[in-house]
N, C-alpha and C. Protein backbone atom coordinates (compact mmCIF):
# COMPACT_ATOMS: atom_id res chain seq x y z
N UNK A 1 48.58 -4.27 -94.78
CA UNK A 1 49.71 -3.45 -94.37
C UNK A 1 50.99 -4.11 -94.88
N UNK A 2 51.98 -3.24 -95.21
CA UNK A 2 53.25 -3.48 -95.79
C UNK A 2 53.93 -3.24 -95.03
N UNK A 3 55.14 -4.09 -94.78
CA UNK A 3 56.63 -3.52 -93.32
C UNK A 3 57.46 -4.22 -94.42
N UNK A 4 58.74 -3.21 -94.53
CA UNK A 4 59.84 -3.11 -95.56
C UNK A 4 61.10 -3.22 -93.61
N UNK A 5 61.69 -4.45 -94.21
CA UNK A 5 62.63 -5.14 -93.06
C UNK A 5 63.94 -4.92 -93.77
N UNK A 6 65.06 -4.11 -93.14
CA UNK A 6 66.39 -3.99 -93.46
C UNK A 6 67.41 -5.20 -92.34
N UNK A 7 68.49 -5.88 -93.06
CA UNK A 7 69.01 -6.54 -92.20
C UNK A 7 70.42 -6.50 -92.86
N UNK A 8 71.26 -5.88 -91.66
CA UNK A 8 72.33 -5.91 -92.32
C UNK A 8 73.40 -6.46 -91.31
N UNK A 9 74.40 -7.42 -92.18
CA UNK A 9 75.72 -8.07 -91.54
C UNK A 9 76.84 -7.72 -92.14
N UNK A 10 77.93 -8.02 -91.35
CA UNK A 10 78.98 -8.08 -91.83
C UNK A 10 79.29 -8.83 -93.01
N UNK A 11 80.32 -8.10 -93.96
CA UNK A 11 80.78 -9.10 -95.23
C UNK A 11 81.97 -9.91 -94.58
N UNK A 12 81.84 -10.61 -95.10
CA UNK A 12 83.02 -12.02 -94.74
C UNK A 12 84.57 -11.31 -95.65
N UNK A 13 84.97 -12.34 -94.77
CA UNK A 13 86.75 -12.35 -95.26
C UNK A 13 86.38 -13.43 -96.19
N UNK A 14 88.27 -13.72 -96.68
CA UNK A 14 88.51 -14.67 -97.16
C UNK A 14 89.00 -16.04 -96.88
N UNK A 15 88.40 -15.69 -95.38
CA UNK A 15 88.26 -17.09 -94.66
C UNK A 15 86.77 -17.55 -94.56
N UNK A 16 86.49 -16.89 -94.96
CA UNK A 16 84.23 -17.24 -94.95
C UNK A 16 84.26 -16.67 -93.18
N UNK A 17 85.05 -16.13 -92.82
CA UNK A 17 84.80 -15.77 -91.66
C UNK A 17 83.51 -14.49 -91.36
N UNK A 18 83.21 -13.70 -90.53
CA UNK A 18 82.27 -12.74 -90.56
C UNK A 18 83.68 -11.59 -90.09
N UNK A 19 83.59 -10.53 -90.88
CA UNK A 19 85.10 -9.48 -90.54
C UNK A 19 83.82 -8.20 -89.81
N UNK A 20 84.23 -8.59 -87.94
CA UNK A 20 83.39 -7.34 -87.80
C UNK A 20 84.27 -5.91 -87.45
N UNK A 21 85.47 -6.14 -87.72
CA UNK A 21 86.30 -4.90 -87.70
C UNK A 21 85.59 -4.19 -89.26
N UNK A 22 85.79 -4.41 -89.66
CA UNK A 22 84.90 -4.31 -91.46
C UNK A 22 83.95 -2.54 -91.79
N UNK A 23 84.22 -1.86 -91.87
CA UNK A 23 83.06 -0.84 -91.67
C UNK A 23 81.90 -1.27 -93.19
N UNK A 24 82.23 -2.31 -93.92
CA UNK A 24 81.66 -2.83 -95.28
C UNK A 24 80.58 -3.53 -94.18
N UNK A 25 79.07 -3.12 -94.99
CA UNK A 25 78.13 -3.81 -94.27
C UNK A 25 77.27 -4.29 -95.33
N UNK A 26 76.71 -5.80 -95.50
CA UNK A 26 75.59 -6.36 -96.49
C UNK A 26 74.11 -6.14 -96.23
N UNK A 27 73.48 -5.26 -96.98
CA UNK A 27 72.05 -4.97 -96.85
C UNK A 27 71.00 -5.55 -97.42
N UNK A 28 70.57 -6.95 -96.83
CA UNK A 28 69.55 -7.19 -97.42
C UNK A 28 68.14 -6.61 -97.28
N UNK A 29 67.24 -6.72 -98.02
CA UNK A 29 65.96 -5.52 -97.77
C UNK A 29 64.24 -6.73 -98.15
N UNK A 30 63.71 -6.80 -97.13
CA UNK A 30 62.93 -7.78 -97.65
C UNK A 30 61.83 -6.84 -97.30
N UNK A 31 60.60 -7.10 -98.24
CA UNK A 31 59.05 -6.59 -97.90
C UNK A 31 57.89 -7.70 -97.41
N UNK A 32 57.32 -7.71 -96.70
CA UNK A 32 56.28 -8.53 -96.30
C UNK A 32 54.99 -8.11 -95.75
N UNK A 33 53.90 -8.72 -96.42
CA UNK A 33 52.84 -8.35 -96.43
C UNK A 33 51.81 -8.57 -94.89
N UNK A 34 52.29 -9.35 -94.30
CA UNK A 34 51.40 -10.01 -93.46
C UNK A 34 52.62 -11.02 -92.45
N UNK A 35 52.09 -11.50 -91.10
CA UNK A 35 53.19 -12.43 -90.10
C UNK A 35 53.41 -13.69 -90.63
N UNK A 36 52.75 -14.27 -91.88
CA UNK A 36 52.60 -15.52 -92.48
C UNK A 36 54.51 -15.29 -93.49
N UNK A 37 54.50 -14.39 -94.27
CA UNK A 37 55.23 -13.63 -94.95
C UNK A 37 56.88 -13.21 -93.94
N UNK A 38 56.83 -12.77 -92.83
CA UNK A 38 57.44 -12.86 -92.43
C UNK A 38 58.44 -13.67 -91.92
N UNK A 39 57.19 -15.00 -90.97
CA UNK A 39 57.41 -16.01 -90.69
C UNK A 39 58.53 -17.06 -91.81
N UNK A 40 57.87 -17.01 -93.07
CA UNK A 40 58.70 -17.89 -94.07
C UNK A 40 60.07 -17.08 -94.59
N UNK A 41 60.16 -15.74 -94.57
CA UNK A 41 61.32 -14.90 -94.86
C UNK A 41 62.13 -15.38 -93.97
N UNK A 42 61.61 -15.27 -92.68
CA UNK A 42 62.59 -15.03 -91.58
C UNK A 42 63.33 -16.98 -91.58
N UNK A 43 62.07 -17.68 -91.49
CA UNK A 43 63.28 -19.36 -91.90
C UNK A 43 64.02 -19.10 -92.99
N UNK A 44 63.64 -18.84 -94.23
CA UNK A 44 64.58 -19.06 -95.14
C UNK A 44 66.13 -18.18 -94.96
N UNK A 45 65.69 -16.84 -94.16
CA UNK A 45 67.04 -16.38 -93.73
C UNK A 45 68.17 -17.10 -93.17
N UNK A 46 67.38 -17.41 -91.91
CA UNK A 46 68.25 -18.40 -91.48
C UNK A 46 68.88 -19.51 -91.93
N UNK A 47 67.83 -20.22 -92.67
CA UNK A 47 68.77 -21.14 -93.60
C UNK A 47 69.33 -20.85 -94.57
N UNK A 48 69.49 -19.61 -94.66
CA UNK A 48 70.59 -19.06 -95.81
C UNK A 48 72.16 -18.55 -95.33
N UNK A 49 71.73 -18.08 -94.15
CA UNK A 49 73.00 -17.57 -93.54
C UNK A 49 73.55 -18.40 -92.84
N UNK A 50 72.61 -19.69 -92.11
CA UNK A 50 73.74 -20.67 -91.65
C UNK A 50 74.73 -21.75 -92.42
N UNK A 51 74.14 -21.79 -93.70
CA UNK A 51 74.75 -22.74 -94.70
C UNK A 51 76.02 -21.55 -95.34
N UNK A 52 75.99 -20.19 -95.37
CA UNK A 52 77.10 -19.54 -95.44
C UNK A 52 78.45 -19.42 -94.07
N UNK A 53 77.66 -19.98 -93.07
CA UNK A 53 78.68 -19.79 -91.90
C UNK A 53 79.31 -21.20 -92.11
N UNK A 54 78.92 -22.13 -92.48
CA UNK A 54 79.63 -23.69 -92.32
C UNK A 54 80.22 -24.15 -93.49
């Protein structure tokens, strides 16, 4: 089985801030095959978006 995951945030200012007045929204779109697949999407998310917040 295939599950197609939409995740969408706010785009940042030009303070690296998150602008949630913003109606601009970032759509990332990931596919994963299986909870193994997920599991490693879902860390690397996070360590992608927290190294953009700091």
């Amino acid at each position: 089985m295939q599950v197609s995951i939409e995740i969408a945030t706010w785009t940042q200012n030009n303070h690296g801030l998150f602008d949630y007045e913003s109606s601009d929204l970032k759509v990332s779109k990931m596919m994963v095959q299986n909870s193994v697949y997920l599991i490693l999407n879902s860390i690397i998310f996070v360590y992608v978006a927290n190294r953009g917040c700091g």
